[in-house]
Protein backbone atom coordinates (compact mmCIF):
# COMPACT_ATOMS: atom_id res chain seq x y z
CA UNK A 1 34.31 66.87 -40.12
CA UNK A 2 30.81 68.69 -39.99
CA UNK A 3 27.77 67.52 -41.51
CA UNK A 4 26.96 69.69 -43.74
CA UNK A 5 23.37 67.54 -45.07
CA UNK A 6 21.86 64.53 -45.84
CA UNK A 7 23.81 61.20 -46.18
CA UNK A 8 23.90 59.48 -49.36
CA UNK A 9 24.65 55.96 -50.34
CA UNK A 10 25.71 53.27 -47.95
CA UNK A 11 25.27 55.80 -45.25
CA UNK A 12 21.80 56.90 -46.05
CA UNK A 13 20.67 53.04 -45.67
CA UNK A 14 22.14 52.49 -42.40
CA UNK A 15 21.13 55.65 -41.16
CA UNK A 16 17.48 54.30 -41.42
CA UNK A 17 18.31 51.44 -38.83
CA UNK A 18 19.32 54.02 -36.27
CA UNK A 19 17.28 56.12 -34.30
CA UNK A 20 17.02 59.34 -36.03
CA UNK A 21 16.13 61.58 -32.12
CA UNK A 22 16.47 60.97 -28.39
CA UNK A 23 13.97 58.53 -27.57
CA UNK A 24 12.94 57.81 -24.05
CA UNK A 25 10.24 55.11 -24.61
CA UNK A 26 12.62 52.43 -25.02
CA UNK A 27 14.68 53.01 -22.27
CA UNK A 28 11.45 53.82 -19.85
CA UNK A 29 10.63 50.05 -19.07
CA UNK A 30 14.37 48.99 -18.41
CA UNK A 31 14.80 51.84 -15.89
CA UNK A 32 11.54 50.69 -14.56
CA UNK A 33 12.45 47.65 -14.31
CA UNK A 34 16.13 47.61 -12.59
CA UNK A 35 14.53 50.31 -10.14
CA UNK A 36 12.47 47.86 -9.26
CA UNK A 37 14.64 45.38 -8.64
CA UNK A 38 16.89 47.15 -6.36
CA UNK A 39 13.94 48.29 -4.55
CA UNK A 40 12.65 44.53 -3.98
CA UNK A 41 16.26 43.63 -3.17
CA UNK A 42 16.54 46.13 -0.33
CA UNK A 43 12.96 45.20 1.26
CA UNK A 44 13.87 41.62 1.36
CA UNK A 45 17.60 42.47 2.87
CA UNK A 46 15.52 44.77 5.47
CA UNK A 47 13.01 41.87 6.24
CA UNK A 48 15.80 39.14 6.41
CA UNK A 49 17.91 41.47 8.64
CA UNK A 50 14.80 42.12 10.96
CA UNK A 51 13.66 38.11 11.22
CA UNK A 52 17.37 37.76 12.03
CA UNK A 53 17.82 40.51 14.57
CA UNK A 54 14.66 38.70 16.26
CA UNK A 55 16.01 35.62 16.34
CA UNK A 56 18.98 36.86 17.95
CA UNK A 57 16.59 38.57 21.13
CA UNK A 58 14.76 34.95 21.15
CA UNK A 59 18.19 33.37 21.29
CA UNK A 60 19.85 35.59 24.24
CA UNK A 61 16.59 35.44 26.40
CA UNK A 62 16.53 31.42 25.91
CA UNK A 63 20.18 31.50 26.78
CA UNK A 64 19.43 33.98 30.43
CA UNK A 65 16.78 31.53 31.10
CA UNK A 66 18.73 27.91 30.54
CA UNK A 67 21.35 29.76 32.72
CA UNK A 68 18.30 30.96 35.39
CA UNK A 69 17.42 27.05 35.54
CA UNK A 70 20.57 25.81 35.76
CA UNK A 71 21.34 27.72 38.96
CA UNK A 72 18.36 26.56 40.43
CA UNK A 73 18.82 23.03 39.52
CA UNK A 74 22.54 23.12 41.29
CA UNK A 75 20.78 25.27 44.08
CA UNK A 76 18.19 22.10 44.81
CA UNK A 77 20.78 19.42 44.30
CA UNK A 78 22.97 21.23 46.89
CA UNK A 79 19.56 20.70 49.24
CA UNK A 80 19.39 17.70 48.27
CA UNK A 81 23.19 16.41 49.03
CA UNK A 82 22.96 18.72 52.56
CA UNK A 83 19.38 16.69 53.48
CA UNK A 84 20.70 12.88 52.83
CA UNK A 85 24.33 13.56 54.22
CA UNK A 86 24.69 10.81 57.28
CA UNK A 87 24.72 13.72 60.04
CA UNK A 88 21.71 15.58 58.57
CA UNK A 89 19.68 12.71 58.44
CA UNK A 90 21.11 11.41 62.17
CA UNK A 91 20.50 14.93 63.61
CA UNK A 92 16.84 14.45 61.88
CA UNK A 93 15.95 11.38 63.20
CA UNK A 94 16.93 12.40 66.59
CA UNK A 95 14.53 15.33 66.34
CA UNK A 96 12.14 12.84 65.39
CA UNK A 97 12.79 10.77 68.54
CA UNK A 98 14.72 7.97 66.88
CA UNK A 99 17.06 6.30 68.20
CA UNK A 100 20.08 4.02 67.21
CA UNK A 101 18.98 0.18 66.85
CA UNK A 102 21.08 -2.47 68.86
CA UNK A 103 22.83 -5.21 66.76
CA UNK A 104 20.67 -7.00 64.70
CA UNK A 105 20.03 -10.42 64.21
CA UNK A 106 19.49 -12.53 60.67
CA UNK A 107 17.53 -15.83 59.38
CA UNK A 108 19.76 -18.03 57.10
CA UNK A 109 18.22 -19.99 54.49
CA UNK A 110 18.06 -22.80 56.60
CA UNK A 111 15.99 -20.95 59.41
CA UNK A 112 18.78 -20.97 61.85
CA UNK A 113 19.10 -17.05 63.81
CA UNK A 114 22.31 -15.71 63.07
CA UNK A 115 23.55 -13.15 65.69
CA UNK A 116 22.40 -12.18 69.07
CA UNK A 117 19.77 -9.80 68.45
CA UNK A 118 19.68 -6.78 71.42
CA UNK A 119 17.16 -3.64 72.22
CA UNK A 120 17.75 -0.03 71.06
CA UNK A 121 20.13 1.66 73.28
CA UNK A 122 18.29 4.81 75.08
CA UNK A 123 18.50 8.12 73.68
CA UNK A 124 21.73 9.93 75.55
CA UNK A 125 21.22 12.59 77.62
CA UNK A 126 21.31 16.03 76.37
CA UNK A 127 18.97 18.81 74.34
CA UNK A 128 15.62 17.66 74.20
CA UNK A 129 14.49 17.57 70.65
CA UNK A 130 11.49 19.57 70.13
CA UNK A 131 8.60 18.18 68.71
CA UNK A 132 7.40 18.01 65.12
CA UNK A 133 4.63 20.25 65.01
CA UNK A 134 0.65 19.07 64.61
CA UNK A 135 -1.18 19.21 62.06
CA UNK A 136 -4.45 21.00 62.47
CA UNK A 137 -7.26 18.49 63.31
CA UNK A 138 -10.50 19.02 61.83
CA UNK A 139 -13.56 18.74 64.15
CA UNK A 140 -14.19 14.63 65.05
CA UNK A 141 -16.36 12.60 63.45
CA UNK A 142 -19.46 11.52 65.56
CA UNK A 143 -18.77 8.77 68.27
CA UNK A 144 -14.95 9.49 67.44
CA UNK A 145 -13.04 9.39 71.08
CA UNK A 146 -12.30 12.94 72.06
CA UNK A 147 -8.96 14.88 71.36
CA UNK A 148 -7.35 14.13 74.43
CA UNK A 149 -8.29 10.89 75.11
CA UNK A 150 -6.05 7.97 76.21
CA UNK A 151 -5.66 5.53 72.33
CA UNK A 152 -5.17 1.66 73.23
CA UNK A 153 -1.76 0.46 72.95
CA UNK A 154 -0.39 -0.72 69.61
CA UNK A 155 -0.48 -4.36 68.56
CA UNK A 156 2.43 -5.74 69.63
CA UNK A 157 4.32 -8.61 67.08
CA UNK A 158 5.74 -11.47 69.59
CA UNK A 159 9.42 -11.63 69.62
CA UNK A 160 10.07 -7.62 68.90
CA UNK A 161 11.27 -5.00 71.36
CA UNK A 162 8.43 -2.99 72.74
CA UNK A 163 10.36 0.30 71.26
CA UNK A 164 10.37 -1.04 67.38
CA UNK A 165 6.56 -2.76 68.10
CA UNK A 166 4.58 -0.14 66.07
CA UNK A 167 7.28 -0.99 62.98
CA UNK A 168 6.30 2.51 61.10
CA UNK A 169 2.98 3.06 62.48
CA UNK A 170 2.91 6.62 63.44
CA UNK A 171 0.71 7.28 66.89
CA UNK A 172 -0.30 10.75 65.31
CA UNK A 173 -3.47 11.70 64.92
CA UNK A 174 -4.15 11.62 61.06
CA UNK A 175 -5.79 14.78 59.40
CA UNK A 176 -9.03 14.17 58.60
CA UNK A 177 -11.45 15.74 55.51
CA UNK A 178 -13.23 18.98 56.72
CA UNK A 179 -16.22 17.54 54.13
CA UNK A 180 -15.89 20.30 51.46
């Protein structure tokens, strides 16, 4: 069926309701609206996918570096275990000039000696340890005894073996403050 003119009757009435031509101006602010939309959604996908992307980098370099610190932490316990093994530290006390102590003796609550105390055996024969080195000395205070002078004995406690008498007081010359 054609339309050949104007509508009449029940038609004609709802014919007024509906738009009579294409029109744009309705539509406009919808479009608008959906395009911007999908243009906000894609900027915020973009952003989220970049703060995630960083994370990721932060994540991976935090991971290298926990593993980094974990080698070095087994590296120094390794030290550590090799240092306070029994031989280490009996090879380093040797170098030191230490020596074995002799049987010792021990007070009971009473006072009564316990055990026959005896001296230090001497060091055995063989490699001389070498020496630690010196510290650097700083220039002597004024009316200081010279360098290479002879130091009075140590104090000796009565009842100790002459080789344990300076009981952890070291004969070294102490560093002393260059007064900056």
């Amino acid at each position: 069926m054609t339309r050949k003119g104007p509508l009449k009757g029940r038609a004609a009435r709802l014919g007024r309701f509906m738009p009579s031509g294409p029109s744009t101006a309705a539509r406009t602010p919808f479009v608008l609206l959906v395009v911007l939309l999908l243009g906000g959604g894609l900027i915020s996908l973009l952003l989220l996918n970049s703060a995630l992307n960083q994370g990721s980098f932060e994540l991976s370099e935090l991971k290298k570096k926990t593993t980094e610190l974990t080698d070095e932490e087994q590296a120094l316990q390794r030290d550590v275990d090799d240092y306070s093994a029994p031989d280490a530290l009996e090879r380093r006390a040797r170098e030191l000039g230490m020596v074995p102590g002799g049987s010792p003796a021990f007070l009971g609550p009473d006072g009564t000696v316990l055990g026959v105390p005896s001296k230090a055996a001497p060091p055995r024969p063989g490699p001389t340890p070498t020496p630690p080195a010196k510290p650097a000395t700083a220039p002597a205070a004024p009316g200081a005894a010279p360098a290479g002078a002879p130091r009075p004995p140590a104090t000796q406690t009565p009842g100790t073996p002459p080789a344990t008498a300076a009981s952890g007081a070291s004969t070294a010359t102490a560093p002393t403050t260059s007064g900056r």
